[in-house]
Structures are given as structure tokens and as C-alpha cells.
Protein backbone atom coordinates (compact mmCIF):
# COMPACT_ATOMS: atom_id res chain seq x y z
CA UNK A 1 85.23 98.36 103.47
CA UNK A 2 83.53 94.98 101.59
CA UNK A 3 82.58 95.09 98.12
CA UNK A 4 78.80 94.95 98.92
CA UNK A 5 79.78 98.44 100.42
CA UNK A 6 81.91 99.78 97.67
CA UNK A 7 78.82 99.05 95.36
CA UNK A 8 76.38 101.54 97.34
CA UNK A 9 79.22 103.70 97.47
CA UNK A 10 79.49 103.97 93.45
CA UNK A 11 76.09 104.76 93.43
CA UNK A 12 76.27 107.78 96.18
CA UNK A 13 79.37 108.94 94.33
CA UNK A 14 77.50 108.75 90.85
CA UNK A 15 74.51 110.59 92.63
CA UNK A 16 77.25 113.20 94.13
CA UNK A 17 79.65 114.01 90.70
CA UNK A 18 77.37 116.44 89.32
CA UNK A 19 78.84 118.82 91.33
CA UNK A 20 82.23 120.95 89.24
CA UNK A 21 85.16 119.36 89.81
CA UNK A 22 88.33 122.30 89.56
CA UNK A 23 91.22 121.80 87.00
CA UNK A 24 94.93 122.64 86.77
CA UNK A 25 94.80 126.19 86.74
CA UNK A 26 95.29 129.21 84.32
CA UNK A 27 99.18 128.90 84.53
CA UNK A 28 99.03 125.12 84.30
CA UNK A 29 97.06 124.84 81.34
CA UNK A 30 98.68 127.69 79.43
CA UNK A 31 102.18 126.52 79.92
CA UNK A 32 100.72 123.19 78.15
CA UNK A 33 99.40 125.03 75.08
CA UNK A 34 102.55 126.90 74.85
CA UNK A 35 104.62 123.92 75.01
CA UNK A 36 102.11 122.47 72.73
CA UNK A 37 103.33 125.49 70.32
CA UNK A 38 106.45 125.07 70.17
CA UNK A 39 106.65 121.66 69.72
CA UNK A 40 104.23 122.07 66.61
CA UNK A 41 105.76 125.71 65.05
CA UNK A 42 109.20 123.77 65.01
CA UNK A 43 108.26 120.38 63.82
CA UNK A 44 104.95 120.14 62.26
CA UNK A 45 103.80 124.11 61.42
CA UNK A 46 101.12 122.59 58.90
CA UNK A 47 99.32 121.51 62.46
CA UNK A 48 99.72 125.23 63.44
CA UNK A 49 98.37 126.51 60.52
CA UNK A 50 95.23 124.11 60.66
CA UNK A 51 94.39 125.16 64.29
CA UNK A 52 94.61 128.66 63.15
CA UNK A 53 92.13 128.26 60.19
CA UNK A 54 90.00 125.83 62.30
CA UNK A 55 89.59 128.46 65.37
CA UNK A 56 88.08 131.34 62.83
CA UNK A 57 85.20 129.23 62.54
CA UNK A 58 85.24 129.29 66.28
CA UNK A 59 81.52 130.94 67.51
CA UNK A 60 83.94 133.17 69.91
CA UNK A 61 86.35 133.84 67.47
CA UNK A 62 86.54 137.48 67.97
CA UNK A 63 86.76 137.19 72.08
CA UNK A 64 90.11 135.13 71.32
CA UNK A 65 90.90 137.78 68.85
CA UNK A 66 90.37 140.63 71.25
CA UNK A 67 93.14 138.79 73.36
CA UNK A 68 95.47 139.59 70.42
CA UNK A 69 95.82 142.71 70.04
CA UNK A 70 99.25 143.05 72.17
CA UNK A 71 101.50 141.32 70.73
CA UNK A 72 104.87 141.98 69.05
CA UNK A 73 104.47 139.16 65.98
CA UNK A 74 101.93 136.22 64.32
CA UNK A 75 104.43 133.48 66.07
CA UNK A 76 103.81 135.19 69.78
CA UNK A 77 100.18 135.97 69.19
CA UNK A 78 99.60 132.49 67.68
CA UNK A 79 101.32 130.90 70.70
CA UNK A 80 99.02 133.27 72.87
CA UNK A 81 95.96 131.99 70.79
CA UNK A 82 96.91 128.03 71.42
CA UNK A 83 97.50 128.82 75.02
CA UNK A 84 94.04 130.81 75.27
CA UNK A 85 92.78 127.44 73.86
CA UNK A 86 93.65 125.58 76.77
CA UNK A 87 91.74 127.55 79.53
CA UNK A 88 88.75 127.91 77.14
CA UNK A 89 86.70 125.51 78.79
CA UNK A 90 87.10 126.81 82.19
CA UNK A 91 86.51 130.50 81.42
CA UNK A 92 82.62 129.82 79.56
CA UNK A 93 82.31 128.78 82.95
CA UNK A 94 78.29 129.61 83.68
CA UNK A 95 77.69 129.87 79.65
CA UNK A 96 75.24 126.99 79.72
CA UNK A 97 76.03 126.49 75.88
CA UNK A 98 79.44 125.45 76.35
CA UNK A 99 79.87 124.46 79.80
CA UNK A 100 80.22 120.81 81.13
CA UNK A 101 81.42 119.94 84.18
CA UNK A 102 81.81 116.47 84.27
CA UNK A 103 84.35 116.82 80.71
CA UNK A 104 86.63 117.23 83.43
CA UNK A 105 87.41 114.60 85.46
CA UNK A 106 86.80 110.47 85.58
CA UNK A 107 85.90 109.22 89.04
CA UNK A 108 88.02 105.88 89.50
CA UNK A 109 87.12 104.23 92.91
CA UNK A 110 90.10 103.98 95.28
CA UNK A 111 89.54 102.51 98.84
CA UNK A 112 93.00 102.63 100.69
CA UNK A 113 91.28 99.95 103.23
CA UNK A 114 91.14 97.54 100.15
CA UNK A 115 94.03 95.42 99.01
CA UNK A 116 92.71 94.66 95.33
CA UNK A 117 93.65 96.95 92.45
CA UNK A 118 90.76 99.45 91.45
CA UNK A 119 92.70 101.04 89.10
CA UNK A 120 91.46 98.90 86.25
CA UNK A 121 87.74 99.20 87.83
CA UNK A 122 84.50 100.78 85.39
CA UNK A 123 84.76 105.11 86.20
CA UNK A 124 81.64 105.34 88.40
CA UNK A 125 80.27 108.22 85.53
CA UNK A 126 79.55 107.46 81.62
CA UNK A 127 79.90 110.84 81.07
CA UNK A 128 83.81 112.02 81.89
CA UNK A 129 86.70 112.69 80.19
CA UNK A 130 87.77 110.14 78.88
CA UNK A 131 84.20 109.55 76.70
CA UNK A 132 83.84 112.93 75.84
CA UNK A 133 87.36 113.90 74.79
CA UNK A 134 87.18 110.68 72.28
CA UNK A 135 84.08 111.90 71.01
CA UNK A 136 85.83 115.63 70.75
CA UNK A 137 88.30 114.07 68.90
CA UNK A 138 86.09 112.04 66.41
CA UNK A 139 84.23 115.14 65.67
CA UNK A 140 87.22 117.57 64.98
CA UNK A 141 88.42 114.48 62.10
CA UNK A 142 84.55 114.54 61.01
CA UNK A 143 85.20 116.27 57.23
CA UNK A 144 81.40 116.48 57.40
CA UNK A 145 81.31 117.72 60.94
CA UNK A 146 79.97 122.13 61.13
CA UNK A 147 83.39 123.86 61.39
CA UNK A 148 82.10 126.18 64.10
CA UNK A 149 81.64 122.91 66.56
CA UNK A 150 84.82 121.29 65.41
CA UNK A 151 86.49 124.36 66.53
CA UNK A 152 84.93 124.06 69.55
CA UNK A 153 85.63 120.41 70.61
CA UNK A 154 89.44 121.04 69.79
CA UNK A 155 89.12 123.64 72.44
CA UNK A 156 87.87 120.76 74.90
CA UNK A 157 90.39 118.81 73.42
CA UNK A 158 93.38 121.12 74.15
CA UNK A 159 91.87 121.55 77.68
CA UNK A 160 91.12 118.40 78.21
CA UNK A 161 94.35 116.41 77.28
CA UNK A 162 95.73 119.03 80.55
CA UNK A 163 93.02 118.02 82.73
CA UNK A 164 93.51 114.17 82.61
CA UNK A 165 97.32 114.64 83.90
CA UNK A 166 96.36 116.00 86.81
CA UNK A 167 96.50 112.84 89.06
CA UNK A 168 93.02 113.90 91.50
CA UNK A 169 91.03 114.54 88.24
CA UNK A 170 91.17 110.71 87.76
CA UNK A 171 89.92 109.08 91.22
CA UNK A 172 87.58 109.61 94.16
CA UNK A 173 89.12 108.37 97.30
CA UNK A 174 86.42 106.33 99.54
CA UNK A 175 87.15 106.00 103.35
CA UNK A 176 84.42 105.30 106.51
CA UNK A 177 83.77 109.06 106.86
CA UNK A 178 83.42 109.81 103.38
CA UNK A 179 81.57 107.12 101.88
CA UNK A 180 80.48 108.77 98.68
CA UNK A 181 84.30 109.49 97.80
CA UNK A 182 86.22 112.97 98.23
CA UNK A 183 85.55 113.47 94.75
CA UNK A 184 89.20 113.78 93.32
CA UNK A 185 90.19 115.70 96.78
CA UNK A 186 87.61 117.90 96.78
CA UNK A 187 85.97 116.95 100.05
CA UNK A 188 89.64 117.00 101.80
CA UNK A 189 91.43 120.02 103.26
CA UNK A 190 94.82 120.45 104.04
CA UNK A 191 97.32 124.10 104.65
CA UNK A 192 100.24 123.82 102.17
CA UNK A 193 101.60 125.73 105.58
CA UNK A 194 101.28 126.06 109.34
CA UNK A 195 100.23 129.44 108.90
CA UNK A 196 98.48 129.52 105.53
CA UNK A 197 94.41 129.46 105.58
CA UNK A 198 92.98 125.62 104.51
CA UNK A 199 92.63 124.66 101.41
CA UNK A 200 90.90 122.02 99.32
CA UNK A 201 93.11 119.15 98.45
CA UNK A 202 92.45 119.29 95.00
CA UNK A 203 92.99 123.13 94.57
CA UNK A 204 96.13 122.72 96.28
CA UNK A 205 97.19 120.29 93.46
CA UNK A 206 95.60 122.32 90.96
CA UNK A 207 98.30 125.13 91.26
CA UNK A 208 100.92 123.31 92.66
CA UNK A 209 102.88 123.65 88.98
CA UNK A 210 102.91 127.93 90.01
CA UNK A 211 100.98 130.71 89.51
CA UNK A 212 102.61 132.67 85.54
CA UNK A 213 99.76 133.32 83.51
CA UNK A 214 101.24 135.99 81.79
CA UNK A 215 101.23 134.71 77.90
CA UNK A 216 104.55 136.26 77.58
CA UNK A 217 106.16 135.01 80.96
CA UNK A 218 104.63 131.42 79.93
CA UNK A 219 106.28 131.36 76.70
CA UNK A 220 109.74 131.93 78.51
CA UNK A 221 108.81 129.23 80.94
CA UNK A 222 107.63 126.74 78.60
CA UNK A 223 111.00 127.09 76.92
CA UNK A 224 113.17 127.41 80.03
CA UNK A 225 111.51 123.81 81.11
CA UNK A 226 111.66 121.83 77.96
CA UNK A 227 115.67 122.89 77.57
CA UNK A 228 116.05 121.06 81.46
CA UNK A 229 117.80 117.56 80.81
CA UNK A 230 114.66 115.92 82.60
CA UNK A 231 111.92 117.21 81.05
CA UNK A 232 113.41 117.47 77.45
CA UNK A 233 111.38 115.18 75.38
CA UNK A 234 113.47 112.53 75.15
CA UNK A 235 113.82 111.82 79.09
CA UNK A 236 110.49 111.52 79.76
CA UNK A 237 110.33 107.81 80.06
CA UNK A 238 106.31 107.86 80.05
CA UNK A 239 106.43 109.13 76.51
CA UNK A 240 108.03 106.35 75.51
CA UNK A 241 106.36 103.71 77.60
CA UNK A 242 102.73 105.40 76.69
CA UNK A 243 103.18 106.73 73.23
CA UNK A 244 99.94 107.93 71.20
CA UNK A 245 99.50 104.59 69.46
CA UNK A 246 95.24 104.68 69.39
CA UNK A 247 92.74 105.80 71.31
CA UNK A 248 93.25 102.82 73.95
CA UNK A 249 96.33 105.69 74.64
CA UNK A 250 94.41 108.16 76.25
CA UNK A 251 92.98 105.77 78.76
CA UNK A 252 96.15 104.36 79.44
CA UNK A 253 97.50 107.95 80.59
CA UNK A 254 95.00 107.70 83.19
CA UNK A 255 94.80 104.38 84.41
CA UNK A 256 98.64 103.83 84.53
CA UNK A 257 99.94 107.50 85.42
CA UNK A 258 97.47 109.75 86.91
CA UNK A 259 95.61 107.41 88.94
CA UNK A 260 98.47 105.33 90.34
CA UNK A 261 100.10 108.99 91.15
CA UNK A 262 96.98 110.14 93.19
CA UNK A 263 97.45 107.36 95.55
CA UNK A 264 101.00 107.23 95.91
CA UNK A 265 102.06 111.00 95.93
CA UNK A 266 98.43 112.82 96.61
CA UNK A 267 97.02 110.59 98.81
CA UNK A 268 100.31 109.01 100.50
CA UNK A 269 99.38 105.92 99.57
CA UNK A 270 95.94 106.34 101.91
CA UNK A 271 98.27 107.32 104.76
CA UNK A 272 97.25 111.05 104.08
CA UNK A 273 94.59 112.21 107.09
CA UNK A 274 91.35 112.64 105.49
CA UNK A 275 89.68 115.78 107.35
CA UNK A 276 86.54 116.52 105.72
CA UNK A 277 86.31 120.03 107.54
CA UNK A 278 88.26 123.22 107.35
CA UNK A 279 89.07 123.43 111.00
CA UNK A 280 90.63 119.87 111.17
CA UNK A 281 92.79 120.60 107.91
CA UNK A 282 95.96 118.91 108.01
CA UNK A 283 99.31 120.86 107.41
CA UNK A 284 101.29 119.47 104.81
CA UNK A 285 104.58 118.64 105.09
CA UNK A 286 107.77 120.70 102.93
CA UNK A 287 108.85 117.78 101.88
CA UNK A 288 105.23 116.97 100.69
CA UNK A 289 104.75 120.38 99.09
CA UNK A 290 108.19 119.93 97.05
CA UNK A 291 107.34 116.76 95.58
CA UNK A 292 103.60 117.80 94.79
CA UNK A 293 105.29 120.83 92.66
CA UNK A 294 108.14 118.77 91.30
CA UNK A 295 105.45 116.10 90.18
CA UNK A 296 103.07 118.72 88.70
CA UNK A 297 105.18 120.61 86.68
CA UNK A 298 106.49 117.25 85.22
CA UNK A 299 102.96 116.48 84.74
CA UNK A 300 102.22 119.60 82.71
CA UNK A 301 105.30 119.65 80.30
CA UNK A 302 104.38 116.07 79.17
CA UNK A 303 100.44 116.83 78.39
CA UNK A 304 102.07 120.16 76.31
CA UNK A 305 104.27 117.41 74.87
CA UNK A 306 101.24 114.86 74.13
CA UNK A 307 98.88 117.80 73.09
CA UNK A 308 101.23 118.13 70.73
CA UNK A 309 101.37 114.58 69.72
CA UNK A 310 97.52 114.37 69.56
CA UNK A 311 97.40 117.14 67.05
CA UNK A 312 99.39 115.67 65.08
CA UNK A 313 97.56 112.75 64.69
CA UNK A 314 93.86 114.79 64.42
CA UNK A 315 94.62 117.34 61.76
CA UNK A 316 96.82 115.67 59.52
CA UNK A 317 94.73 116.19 57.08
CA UNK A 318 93.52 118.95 54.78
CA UNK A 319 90.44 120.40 54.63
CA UNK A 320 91.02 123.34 52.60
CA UNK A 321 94.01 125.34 51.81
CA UNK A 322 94.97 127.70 55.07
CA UNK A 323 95.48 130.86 54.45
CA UNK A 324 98.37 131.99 57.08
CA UNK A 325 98.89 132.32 60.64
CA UNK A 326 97.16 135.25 61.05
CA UNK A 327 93.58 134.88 63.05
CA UNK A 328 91.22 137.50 62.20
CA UNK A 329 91.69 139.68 59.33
């Protein structure tokens, strides 16, 4: 494809992204908030404490407290409350209020027939995540900023720091048959089996790190994974390549991880058959499936890690004294 043709294409794909793009799922994004957790409760609790008394300004405060209820102490239903936070912005889902789509995803062209790096290339929508989850963040360090829509943005925020580590929520792959892009994998289908019903690309990838949504059963997982010599904190080599140094940070996790990851592990480095219909969906192979898990799960612990780490640097600050961990009276 020429770059006369890749230019009509951004503009199809621009006229196309309106459409919701999926995200990791429950499990995903709860096991980041509950890494998230315990990465703050051991080492910065005063980060806790300001989430806490940030959320009861939170217009659905008392839905998140109804989730609650259940649990055994303030630590486990705090941890609860910070995973809840994650899958937020997918669950007002339909609540025209809160709900936008494109907060979710960056469409960065890639056209396996090209040679030239895209990676580096202007996102074919103003509006993604990358734009709105700075301006999330500059309004949750806004002292002047309404509490109840501060509380809200760090709910994008925790959300949204999951969503751009998912590799096909930062590219739209542009071949001959789909001209307009797959939008992140969306317009592909492939069976994770020979015998399993089709599935979208992207939704494959979205629970490829499992399926425990339990807050309980994520809690154990979160610390079971972050004791493993390779995902401890310290072996995560991206960390320390990509540390949160300034905003410029955030766009670096996409351009340089998740993007570069979509083609070479997602899309097989454009070798992946593109079938645009159910009944030409293309089995994946084990080997294929493995490595999409391995990668996803890796991909997960180091956005609870970096959710973390972005905390840290947002709410390091006081705005008034908090009064405890626990949520609603």
C-alpha cells in the first residue's frame, strides 16, 4: 500500500473509530488495581488513604460502597474498592454521563505491506487515551478542580493506565481487504481452538491474562504473581527502561511496548491471516495461545505496578486531612 493510500485510509479509520473498542477484561483490570494495592498499602499507605477520601466524593459512591459489604477487614475491602476502580469505566457502560468510548484505545496505523516505521506516526483520533488520561490526570492534581469529578477521572485513570498495556488497544492494522484498519483486532476473527466457536481477535487478547474476578481470588493472585522471580518488580526490565519520569512516559508505554508487541506477538509480525468473517476464522496455534497468555499476564502485573507508580506521583499531596480507610460511614 503507497502513502497516498495510507492517507485515505486514516481518514476511513477516523470516520470508523467511533465505534467501542473492548478492553482487558474484569479479571485483567482487577488483578491491576489489586496489585496496584499492595504495592501502595506497603510502601506509600498515605496514597491509599487519599484514594479513599477522594472516592467519597465519588457521584457513585454508595454503588462502590454496596460492593463492600462482604468483607472480613478495611485492608480487604479497600483492596476490593481500588480494584472496583479499575473496571469502573467499563461497567457505566450505556450511562451517557460517564461513558466514552474512544478513552480507550489510540489507533496507531500499522501496514505490514510497508517497510517504514509507523510506530512514531500522529494516532489517527485526537480524542484517545493517551489525551484524555493526561487531561484525567491534570484534573485529579487540580486543588481547585470539584472533588466529585476528580474522583471520577482517577477512576478513568486507574482504568485507563490497564487499557493502554494491552498491545491491540494501541494500533489498527491496515491490509487490501480492510482498508479502514481492523480497529485494534476488532474486525479479525480467529478460534483460540479447532473446536472452540470464533472469536474476535481483540476479545481473544482481552482475556487472554484468565478469567478470576472474584475480589478475593484476585487478591491471592495478585500476590502469588508479584512473589514469581519474573514478574517481581525488580525483573521487569521495562520498568526500568520506561520509568514514570513525565508525562512524555505514558506515551512512551505505548509507542515502545504495546504497539511494537501488537505486531510482533498479536499480529505475527503481519504474517497472522486476516479473515474479516466468522466462517473464515483462523485457528490459532498452542504455541500462539501460550505466548498470548504468558505476554498478557506480564502485561497486567506491570500496569498494577505503574498504576501504582502514577499514584504516587498524582496525590502526593494533601488536600485535607483523611480521615481513615474506611469508605462510607
Amino acid at each position: 500500500m503507497g502513502r497516498a493510500l495510507l492517507s485515505i485510509a486514516y481518514v476511513l479509520i477516523l470516520a470508523a473509530s467511533s465505534d467501542p473498542c473492548c478492553a482487558w477484561n474484569r479479571a485483567a483490570h482487577m488483578l491491576s488495581g489489586a496489585i496496584a494495592y499492595d504495592e501502595l498499602a506497603e510502601k506509600r499507605p498515605d496514597i491509599v488513604l487519599q484514594v479513599v477520601a477522594l472516592m467519597r466524593s465519588h457521584p457513585q459512591a454508595r454503588q462502590f460502597a454496596a460492593k463492600l459489604g462482604g468483607f472480613n477487614s478495611e485492608a480487604e475491602r479497600v483492596q476490593a474498592l481500588f480494584m472496583y476502580m479499575t473496571t469502573w469505566a467499563d461497567d457505566i457502560a450505556g450511562q451517557s454521563a460517564y461513558e466514552h468510548p474512544r478513552w480507550h484505545y489510540i489507533n496507531i496505523p500499522y501496514v505490514p505491506a510497508e517497510t517504514w516505521d509507523l510506530s512514531k506516526q500522529a494516532p489517527l483520533d485526537t480524542e484517545n487515551i493517551l489525551s484524555t488520561l493526561g487531561a484525567n490526570a491534570e484534573l485529579v492534581r487540580d486543588p481547585r478542580a470539584v472533588k466529585a469529578l476528580k474522583a471520577i477521572a482517577l477512576c478513568w485513570i486507574f482504568h485507563q493506565i490497564g487499557d493502554l498495556h494491552q498491545p491491540l488497544h494501541a494500533i489498527s492494522m491496515i491490509t487490501a481487504e480492510l482498508p479502514d484498519g481492523d480497529r485494534g483486532g476488532n474486525l479479525i476473527f480467529v478460534r483460540p481452538d479447532l473446536h472452540g466457536p470464533p472469536m474476535r481477535l481483540h476479545t481473544f487478547w482481552d482475556g487472554a491474562a484468565g478469567n478470576i474476578d472474584e475480589p478475593s481470588s484476585v487478591g491471592r493472585l495478585a500476590r502469588q504473581l508479584t512473589r514469581q522471580p519474573d514478574l517481581q518488580r525488580s525483573a521487569l526490565k521495562d520498568l526500568q527502561d520506561r520509568p514514570l519520569t513525565d508525562k512524555g512516559a505514558l506515551e512512551r508505554w505505548v509507542r515502545e511496548e504495546s504497539y511494537p508487541l501488537a505486531i510482533r506477538v498479536a499480529y505475527q509480525g503481519g504474517t497472522l491471516a486476516a479473515a474479516s468473517g466468522e466462517d473464515r476464522a483462523v485457528t490459532l496455534s498452542s504455541i500462539y495461545v501460550q505466548s498470548a497468555k504468558e505476554l498478557a499476564v506480564r502485561r497486567v502485573v506491570l500496569s498494577g505496578y505503574r498504576l501504582a507508580d502514577v499514584l504516587g506521583k498524582l496525590l502526593s499531596y494533601r488536600e485535607e486531612r483523611p480521615s481513615g480507610l474506611r469508605f462510607l460511614p
